[in-house]
PDB file of N, CA and C in Angstrom:
ATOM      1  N   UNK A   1       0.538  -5.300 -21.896  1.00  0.00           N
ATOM      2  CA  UNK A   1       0.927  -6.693 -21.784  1.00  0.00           C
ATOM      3  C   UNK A   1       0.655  -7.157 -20.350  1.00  0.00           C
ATOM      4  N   UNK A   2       0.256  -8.273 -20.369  1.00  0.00           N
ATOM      5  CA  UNK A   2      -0.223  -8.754 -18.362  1.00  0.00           C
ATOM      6  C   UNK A   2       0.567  -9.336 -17.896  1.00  0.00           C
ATOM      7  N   UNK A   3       2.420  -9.014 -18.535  1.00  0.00           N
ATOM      8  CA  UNK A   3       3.389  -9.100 -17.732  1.00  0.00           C
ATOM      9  C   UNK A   3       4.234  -8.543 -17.276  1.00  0.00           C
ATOM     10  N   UNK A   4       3.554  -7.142 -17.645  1.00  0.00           N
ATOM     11  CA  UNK A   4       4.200  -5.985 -17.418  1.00  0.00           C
ATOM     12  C   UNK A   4       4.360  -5.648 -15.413  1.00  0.00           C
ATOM     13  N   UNK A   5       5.451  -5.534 -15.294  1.00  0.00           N
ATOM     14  CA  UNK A   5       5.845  -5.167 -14.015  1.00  0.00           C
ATOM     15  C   UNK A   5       6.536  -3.337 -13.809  1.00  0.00           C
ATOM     16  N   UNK A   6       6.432  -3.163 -12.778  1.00  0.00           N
ATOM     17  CA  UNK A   6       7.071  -1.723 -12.644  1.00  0.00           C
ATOM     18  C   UNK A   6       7.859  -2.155 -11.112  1.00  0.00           C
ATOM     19  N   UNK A   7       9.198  -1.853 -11.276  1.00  0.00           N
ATOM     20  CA  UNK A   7       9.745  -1.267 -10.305  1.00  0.00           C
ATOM     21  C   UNK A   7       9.496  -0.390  -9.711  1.00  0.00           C
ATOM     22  N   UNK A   8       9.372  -0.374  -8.133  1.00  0.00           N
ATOM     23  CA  UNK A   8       9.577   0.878  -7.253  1.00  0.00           C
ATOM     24  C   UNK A   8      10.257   1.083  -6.444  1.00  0.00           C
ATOM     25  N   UNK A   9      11.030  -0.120  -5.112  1.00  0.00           N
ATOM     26  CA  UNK A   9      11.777   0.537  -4.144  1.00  0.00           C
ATOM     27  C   UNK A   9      12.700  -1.179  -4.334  1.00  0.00           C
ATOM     28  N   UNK A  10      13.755  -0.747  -3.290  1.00  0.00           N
ATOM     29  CA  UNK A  10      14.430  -2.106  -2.882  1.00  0.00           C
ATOM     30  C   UNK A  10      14.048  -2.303  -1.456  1.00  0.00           C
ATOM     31  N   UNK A  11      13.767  -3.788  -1.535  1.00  0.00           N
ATOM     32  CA  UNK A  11      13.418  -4.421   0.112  1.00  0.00           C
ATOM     33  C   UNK A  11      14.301  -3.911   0.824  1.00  0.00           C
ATOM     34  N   UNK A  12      15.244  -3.348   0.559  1.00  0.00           N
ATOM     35  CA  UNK A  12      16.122  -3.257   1.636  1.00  0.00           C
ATOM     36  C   UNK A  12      16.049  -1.750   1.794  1.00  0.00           C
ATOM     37  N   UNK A  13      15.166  -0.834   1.364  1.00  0.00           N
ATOM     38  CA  UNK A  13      14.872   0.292   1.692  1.00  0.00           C
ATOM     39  C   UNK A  13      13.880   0.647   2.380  1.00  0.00           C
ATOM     40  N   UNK A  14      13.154  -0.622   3.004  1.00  0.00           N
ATOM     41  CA  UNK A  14      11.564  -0.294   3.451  1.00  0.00           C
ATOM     42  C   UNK A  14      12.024  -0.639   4.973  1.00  0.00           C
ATOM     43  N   UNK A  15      11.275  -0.155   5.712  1.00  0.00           N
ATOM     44  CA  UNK A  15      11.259  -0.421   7.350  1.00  0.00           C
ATOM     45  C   UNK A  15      10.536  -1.899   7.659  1.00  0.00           C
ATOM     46  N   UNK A  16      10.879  -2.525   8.388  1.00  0.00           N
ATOM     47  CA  UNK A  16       9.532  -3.761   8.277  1.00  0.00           C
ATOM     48  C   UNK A  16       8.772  -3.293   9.720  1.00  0.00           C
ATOM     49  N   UNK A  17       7.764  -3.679   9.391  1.00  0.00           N
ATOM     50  CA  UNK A  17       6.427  -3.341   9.978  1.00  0.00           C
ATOM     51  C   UNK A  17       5.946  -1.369   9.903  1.00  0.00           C
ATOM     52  N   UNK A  18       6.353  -1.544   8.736  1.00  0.00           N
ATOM     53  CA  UNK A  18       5.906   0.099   8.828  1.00  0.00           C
ATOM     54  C   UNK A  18       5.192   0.111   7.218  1.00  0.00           C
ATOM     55  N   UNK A  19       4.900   1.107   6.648  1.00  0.00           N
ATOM     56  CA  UNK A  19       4.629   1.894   5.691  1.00  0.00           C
ATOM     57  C   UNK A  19       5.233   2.848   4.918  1.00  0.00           C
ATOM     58  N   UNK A  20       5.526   2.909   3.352  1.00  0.00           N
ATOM     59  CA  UNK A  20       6.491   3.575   3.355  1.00  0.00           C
ATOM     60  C   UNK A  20       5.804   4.421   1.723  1.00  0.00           C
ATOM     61  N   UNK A  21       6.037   5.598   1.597  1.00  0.00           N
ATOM     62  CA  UNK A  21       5.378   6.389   0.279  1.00  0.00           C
ATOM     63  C   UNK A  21       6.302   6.538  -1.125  1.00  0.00           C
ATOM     64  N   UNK A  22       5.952   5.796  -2.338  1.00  0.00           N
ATOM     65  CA  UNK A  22       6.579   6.086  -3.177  1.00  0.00           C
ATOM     66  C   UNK A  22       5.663   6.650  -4.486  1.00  0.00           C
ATOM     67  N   UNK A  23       6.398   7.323  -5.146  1.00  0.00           N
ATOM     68  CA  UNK A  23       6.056   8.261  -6.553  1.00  0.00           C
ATOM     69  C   UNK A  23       6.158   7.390  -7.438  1.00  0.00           C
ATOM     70  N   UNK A  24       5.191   7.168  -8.480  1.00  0.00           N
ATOM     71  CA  UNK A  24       5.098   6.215  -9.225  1.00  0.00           C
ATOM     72  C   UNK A  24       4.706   7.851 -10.398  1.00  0.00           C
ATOM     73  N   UNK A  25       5.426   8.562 -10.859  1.00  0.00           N
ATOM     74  CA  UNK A  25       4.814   9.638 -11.876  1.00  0.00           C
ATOM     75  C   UNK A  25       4.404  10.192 -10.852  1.00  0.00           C
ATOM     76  N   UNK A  26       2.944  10.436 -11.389  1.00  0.00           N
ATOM     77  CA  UNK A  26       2.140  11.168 -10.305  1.00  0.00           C
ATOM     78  C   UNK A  26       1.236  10.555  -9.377  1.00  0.00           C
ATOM     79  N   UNK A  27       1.225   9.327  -9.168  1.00  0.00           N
ATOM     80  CA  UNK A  27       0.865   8.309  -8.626  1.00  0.00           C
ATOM     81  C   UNK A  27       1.319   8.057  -7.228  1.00  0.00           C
ATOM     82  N   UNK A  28       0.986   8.678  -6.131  1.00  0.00           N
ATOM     83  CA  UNK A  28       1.608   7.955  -4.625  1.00  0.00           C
ATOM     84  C   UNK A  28       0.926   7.042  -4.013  1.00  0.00           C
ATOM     85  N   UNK A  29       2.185   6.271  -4.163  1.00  0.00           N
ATOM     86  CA  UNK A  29       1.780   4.588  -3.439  1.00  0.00           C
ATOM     87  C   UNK A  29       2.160   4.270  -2.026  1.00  0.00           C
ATOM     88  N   UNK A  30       1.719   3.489  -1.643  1.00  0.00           N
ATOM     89  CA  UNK A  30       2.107   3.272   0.087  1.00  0.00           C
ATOM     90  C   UNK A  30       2.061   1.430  -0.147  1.00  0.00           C
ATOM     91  N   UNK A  31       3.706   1.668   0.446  1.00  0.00           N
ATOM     92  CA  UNK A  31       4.036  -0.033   0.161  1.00  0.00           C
ATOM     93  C   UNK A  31       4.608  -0.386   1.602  1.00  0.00           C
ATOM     94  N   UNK A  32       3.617  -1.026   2.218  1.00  0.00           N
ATOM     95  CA  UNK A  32       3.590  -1.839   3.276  1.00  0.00           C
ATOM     96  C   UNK A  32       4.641  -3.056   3.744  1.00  0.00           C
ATOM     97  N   UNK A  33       5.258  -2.871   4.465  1.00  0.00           N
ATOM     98  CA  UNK A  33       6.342  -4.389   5.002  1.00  0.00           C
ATOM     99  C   UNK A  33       5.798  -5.032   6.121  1.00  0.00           C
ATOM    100  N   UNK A  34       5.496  -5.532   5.641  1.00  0.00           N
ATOM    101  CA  UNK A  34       4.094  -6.457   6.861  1.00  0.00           C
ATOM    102  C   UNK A  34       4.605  -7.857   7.515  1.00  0.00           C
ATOM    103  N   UNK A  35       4.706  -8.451   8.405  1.00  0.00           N
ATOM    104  CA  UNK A  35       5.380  -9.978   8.652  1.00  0.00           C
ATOM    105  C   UNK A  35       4.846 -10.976   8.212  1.00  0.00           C
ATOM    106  N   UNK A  36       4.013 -10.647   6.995  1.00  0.00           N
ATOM    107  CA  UNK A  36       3.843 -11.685   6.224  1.00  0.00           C
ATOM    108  C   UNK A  36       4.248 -11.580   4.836  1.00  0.00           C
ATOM    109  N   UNK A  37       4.344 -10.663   4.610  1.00  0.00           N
ATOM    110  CA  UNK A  37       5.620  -9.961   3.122  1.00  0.00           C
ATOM    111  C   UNK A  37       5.247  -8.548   2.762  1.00  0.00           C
ATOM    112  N   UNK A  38       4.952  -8.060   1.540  1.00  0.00           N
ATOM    113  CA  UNK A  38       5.236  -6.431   0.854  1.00  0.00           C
ATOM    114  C   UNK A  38       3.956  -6.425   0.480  1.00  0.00           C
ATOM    115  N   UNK A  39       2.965  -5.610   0.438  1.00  0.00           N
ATOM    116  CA  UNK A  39       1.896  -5.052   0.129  1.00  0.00           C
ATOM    117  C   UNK A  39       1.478  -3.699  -0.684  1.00  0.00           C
ATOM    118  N   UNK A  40       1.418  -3.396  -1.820  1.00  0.00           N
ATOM    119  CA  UNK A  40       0.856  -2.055  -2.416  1.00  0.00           C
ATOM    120  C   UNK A  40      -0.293  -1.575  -2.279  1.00  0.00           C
ATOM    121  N   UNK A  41      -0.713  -0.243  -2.344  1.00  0.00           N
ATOM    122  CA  UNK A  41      -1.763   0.392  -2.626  1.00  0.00           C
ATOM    123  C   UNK A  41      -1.055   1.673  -2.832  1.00  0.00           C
ATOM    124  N   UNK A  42      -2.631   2.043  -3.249  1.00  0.00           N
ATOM    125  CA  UNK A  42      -2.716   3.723  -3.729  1.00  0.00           C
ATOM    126  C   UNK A  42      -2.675   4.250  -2.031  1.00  0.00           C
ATOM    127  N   UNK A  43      -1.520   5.100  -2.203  1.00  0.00           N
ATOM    128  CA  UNK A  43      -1.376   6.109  -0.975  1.00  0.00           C
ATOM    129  C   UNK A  43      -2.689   7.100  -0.425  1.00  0.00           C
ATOM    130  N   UNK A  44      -3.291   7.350  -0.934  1.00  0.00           N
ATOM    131  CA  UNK A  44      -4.350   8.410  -0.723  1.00  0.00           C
ATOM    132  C   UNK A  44      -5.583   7.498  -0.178  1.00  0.00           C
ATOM    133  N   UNK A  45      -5.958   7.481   1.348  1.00  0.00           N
ATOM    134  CA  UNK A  45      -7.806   7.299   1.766  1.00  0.00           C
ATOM    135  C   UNK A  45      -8.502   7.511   0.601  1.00  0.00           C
ATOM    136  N   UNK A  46      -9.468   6.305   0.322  1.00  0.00           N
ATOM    137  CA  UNK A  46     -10.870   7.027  -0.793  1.00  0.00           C
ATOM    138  C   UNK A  46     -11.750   7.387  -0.217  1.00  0.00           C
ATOM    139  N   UNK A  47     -11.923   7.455   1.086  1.00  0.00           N
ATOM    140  CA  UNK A  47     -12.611   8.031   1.832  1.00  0.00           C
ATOM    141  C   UNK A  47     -12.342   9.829   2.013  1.00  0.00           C
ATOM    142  N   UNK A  48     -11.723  10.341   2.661  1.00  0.00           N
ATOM    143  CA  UNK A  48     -11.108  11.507   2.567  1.00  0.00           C
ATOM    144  C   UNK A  48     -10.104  12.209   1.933  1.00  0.00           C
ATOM    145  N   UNK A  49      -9.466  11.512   1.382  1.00  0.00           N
ATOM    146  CA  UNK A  49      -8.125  11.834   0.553  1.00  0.00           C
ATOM    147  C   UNK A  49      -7.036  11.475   1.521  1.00  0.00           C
ATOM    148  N   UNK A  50      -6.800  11.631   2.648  1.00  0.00           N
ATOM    149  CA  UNK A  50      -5.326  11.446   3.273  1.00  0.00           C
ATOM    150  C   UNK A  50      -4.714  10.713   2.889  1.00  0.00           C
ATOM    151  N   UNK A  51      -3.382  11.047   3.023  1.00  0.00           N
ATOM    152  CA  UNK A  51      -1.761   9.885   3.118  1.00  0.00           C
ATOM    153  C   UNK A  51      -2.327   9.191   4.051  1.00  0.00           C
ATOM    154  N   UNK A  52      -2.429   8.136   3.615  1.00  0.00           N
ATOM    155  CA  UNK A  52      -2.479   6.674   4.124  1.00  0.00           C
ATOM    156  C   UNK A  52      -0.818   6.358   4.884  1.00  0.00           C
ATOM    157  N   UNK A  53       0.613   6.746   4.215  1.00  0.00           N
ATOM    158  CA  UNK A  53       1.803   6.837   5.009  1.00  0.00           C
ATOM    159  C   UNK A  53       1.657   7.761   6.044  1.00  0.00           C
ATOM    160  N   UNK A  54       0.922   8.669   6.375  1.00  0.00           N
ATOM    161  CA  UNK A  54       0.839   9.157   7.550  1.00  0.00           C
ATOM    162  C   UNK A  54       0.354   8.916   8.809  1.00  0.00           C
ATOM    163  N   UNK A  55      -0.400   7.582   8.214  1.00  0.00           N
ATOM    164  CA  UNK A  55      -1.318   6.620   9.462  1.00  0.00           C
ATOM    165  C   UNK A  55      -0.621   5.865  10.139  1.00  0.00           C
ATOM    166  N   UNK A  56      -1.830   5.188  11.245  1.00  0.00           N
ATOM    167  CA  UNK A  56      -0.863   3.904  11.594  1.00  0.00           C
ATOM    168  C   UNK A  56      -1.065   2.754  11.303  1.00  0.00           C
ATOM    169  N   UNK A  57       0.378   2.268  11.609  1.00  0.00           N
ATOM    170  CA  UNK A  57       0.181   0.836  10.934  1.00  0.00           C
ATOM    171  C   UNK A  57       0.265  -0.091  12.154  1.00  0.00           C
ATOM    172  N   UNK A  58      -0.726  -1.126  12.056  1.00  0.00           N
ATOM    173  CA  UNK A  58      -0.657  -2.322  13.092  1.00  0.00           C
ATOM    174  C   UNK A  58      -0.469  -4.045  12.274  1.00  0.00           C
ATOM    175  N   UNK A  59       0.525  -4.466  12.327  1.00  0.00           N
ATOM    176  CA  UNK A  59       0.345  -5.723  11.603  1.00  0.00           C
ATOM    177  C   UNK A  59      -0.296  -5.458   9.969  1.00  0.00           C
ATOM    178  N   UNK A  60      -1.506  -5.738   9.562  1.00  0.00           N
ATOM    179  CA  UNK A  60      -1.794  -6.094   8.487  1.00  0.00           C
ATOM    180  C   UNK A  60      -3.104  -4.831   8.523  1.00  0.00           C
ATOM    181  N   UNK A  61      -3.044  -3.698   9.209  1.00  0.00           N
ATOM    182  CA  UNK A  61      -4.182  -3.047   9.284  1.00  0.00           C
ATOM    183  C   UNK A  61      -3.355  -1.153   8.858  1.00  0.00           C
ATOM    184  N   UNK A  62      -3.830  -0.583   7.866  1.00  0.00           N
ATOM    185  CA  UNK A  62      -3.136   1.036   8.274  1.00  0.00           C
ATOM    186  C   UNK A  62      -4.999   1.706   8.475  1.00  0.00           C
ATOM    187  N   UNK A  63      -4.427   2.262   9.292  1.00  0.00           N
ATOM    188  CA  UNK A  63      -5.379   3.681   9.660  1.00  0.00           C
ATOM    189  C   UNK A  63      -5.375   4.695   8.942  1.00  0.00           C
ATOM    190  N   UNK A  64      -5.971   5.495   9.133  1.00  0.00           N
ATOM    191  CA  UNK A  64      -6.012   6.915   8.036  1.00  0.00           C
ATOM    192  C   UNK A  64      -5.766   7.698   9.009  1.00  0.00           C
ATOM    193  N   UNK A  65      -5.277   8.435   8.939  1.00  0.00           N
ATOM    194  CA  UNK A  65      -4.606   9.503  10.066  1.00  0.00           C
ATOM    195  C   UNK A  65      -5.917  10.766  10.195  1.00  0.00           C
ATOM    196  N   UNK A  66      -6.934  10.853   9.007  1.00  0.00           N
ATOM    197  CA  UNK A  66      -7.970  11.595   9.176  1.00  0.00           C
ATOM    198  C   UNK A  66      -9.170  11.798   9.538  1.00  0.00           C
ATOM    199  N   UNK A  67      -9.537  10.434   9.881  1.00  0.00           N
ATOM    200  CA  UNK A  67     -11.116  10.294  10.396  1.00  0.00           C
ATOM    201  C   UNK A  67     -10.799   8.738  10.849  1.00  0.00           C
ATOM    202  N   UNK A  68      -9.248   7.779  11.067  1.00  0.00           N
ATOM    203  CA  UNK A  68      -9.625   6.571  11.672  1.00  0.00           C
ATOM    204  C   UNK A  68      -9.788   5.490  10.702  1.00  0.00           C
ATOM    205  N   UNK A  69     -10.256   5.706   9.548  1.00  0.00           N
ATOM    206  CA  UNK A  69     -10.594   4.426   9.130  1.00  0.00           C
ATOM    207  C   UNK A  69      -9.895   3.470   8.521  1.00  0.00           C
ATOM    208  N   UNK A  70      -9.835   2.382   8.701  1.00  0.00           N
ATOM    209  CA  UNK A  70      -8.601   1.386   8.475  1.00  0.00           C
ATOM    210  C   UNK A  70      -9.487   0.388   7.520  1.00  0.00           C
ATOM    211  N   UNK A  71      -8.279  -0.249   6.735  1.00  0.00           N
ATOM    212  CA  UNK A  71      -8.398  -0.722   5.629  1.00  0.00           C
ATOM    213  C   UNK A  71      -7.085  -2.483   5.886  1.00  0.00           C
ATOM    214  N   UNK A  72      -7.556  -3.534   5.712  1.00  0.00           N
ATOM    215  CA  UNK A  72      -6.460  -4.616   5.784  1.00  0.00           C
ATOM    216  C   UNK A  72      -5.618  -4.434   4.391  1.00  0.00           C
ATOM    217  N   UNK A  73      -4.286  -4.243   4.568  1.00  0.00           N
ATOM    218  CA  UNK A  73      -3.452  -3.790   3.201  1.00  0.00           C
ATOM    219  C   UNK A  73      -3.441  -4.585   2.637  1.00  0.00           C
ATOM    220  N   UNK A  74      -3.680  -6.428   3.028  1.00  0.00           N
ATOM    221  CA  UNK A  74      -3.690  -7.585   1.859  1.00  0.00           C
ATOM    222  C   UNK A  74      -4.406  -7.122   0.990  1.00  0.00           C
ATOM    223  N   UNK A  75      -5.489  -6.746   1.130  1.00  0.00           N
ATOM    224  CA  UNK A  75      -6.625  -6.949   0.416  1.00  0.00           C
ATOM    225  C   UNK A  75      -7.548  -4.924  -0.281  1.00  0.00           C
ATOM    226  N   UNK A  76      -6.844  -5.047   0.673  1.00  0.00           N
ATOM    227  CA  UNK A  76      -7.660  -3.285   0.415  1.00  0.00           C
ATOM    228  C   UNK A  76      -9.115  -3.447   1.042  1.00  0.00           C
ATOM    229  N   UNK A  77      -9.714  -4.133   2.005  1.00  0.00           N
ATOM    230  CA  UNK A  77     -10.600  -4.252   2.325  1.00  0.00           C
ATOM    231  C   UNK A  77     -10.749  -3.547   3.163  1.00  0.00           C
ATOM    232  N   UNK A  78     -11.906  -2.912   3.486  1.00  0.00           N
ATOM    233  CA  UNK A  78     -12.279  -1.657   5.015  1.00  0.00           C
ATOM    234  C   UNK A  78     -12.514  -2.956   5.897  1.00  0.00           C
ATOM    235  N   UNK A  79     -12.083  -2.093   7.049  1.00  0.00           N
ATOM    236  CA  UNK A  79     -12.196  -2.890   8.244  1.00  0.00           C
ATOM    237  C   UNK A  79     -12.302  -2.105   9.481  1.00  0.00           C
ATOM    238  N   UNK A  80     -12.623  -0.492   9.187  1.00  0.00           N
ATOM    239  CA  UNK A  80     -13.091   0.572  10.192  1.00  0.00           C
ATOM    240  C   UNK A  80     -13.773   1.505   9.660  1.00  0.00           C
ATOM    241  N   UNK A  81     -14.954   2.129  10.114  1.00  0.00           N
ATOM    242  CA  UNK A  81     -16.036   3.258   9.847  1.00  0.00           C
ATOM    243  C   UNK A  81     -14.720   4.162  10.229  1.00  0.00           C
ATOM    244  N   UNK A  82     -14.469   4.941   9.158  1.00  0.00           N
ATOM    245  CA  UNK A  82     -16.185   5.405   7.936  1.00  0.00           C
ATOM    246  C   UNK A  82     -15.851   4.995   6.778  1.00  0.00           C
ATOM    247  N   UNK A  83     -14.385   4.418   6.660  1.00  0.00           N
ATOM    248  CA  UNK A  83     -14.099   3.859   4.906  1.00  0.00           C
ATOM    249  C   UNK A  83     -15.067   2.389   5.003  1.00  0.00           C
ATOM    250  N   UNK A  84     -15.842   2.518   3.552  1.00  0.00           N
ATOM    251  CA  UNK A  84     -16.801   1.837   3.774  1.00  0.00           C
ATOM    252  C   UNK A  84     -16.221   1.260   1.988  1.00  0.00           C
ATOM    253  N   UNK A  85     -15.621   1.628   1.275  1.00  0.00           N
ATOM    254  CA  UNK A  85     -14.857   0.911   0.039  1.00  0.00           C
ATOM    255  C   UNK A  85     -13.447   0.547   0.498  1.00  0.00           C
ATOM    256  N   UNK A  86     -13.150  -0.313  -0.617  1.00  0.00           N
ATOM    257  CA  UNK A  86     -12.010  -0.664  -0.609  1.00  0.00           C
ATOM    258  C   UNK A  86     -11.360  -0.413  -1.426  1.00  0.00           C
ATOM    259  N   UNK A  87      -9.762  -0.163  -0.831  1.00  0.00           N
ATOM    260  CA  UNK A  87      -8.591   0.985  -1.737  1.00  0.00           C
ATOM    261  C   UNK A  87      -8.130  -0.220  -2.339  1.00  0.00           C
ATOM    262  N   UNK A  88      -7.439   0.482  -3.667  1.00  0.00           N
ATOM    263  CA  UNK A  88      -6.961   0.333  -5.155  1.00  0.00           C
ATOM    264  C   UNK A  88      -5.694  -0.314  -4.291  1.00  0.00           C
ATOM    265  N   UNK A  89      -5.399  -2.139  -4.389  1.00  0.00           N
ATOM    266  CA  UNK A  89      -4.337  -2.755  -4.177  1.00  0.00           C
ATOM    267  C   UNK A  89      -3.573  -3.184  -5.429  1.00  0.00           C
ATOM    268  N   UNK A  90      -2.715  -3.318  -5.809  1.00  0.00           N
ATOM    269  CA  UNK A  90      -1.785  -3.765  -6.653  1.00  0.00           C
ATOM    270  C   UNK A  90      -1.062  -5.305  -6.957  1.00  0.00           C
ATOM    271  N   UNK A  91      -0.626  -6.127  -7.493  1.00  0.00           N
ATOM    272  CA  UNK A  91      -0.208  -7.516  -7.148  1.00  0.00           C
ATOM    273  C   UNK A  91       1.502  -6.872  -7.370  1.00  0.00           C
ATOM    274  N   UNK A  92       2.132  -7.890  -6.054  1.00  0.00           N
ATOM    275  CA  UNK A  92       3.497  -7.727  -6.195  1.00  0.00           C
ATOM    276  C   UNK A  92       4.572  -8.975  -6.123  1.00  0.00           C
ATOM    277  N   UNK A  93       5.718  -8.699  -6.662  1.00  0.00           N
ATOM    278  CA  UNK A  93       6.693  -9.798  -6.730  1.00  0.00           C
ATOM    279  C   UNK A  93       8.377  -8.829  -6.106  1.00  0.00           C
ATOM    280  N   UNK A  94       8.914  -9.796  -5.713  1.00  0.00           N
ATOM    281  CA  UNK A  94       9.811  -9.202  -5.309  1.00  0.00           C
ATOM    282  C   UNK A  94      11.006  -9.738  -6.289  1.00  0.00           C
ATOM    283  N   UNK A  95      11.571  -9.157  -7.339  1.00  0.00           N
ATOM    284  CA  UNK A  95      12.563  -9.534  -7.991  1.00  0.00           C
ATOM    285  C   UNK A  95      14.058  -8.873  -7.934  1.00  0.00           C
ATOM    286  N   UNK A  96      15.183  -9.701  -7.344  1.00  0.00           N
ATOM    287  CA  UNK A  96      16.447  -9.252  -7.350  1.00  0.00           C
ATOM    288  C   UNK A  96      16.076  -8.271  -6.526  1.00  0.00           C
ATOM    289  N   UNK A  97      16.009  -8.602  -5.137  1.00  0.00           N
ATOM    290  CA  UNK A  97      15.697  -7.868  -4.168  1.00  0.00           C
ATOM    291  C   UNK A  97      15.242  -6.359  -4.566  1.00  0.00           C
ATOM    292  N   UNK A  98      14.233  -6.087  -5.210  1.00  0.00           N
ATOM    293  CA  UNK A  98      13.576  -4.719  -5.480  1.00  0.00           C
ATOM    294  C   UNK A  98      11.746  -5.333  -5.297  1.00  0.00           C
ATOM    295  N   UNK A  99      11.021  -4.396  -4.879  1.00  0.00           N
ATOM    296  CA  UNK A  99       9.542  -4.414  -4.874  1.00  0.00           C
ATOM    297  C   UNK A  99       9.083  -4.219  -6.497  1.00  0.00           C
ATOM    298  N   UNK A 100       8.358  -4.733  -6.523  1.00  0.00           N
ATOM    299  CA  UNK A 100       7.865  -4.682  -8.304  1.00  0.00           C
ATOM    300  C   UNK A 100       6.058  -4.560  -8.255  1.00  0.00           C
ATOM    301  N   UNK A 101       5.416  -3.888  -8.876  1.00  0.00           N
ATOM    302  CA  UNK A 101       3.936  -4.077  -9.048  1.00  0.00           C
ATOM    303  C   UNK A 101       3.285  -4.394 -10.549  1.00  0.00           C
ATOM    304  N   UNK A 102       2.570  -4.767 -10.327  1.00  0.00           N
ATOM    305  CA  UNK A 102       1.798  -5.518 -12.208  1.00  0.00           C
ATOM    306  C   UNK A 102       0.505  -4.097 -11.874  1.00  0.00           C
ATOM    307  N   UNK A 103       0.614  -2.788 -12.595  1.00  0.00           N
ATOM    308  CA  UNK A 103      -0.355  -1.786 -12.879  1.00  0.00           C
ATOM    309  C   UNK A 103      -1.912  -2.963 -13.573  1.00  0.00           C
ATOM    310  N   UNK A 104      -1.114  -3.421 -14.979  1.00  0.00           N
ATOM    311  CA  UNK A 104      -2.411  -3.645 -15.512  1.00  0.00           C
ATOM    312  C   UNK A 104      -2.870  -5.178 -15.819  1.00  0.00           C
ATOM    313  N   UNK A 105      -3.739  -6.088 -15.768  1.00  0.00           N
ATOM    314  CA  UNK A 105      -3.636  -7.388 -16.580  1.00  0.00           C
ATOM    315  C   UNK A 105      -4.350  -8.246 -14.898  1.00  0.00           C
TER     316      UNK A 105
END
């Protein structure tokens, strides 16, 4: 259904301006608190595999803690060599103060 939502954390569990890793099954996600609101993606570089929560985060940019390459979390767009794709972002809503993501639709 393309109104299907999934819960994952409460806003009030995330750091703001940081990055934070949650288990979705077997699925690790890295959900961003950015000063412009909450951001998802797939936790793992498609570049190398790394935790993307292990990087750093600047404003609207995380690094990969393994070779550097940064990605803008709005969008999943690369925005540093050597990630040259862009990571698997999610659409989110924040309902009754919890983070929510739409998987499919």
């Amino acid at each position: 259904m393309a109104d299907d939502w999934t819960d994952l954390i409460g806003v009030a569990d995330l750091t703001t301006g940081w990055v934070t890793r949650v288990d979705l099954g077997a699925r690790p996600l890295a959900v961003y608190h950015t000063p412009t609101g909450i951001y998802v993606s797939l936790a793992l570089c498609n570049h190398g595999g790394a935790d993307l929560c292990d990087g750093y985060m600047d404003g609207h940019l995380i690094e990969c803690p393994l070779h550097q390459g940064a990605f803008d979390v709005r969008t999943g767009a690369p925005i540093g060599a050597p990630a040259t794709r862009a990571m698997k972002t999610f659409p989110v809503r924040i309902e009754n103060g919890r983070v929510q993501i739409r998987l499919k639709g």
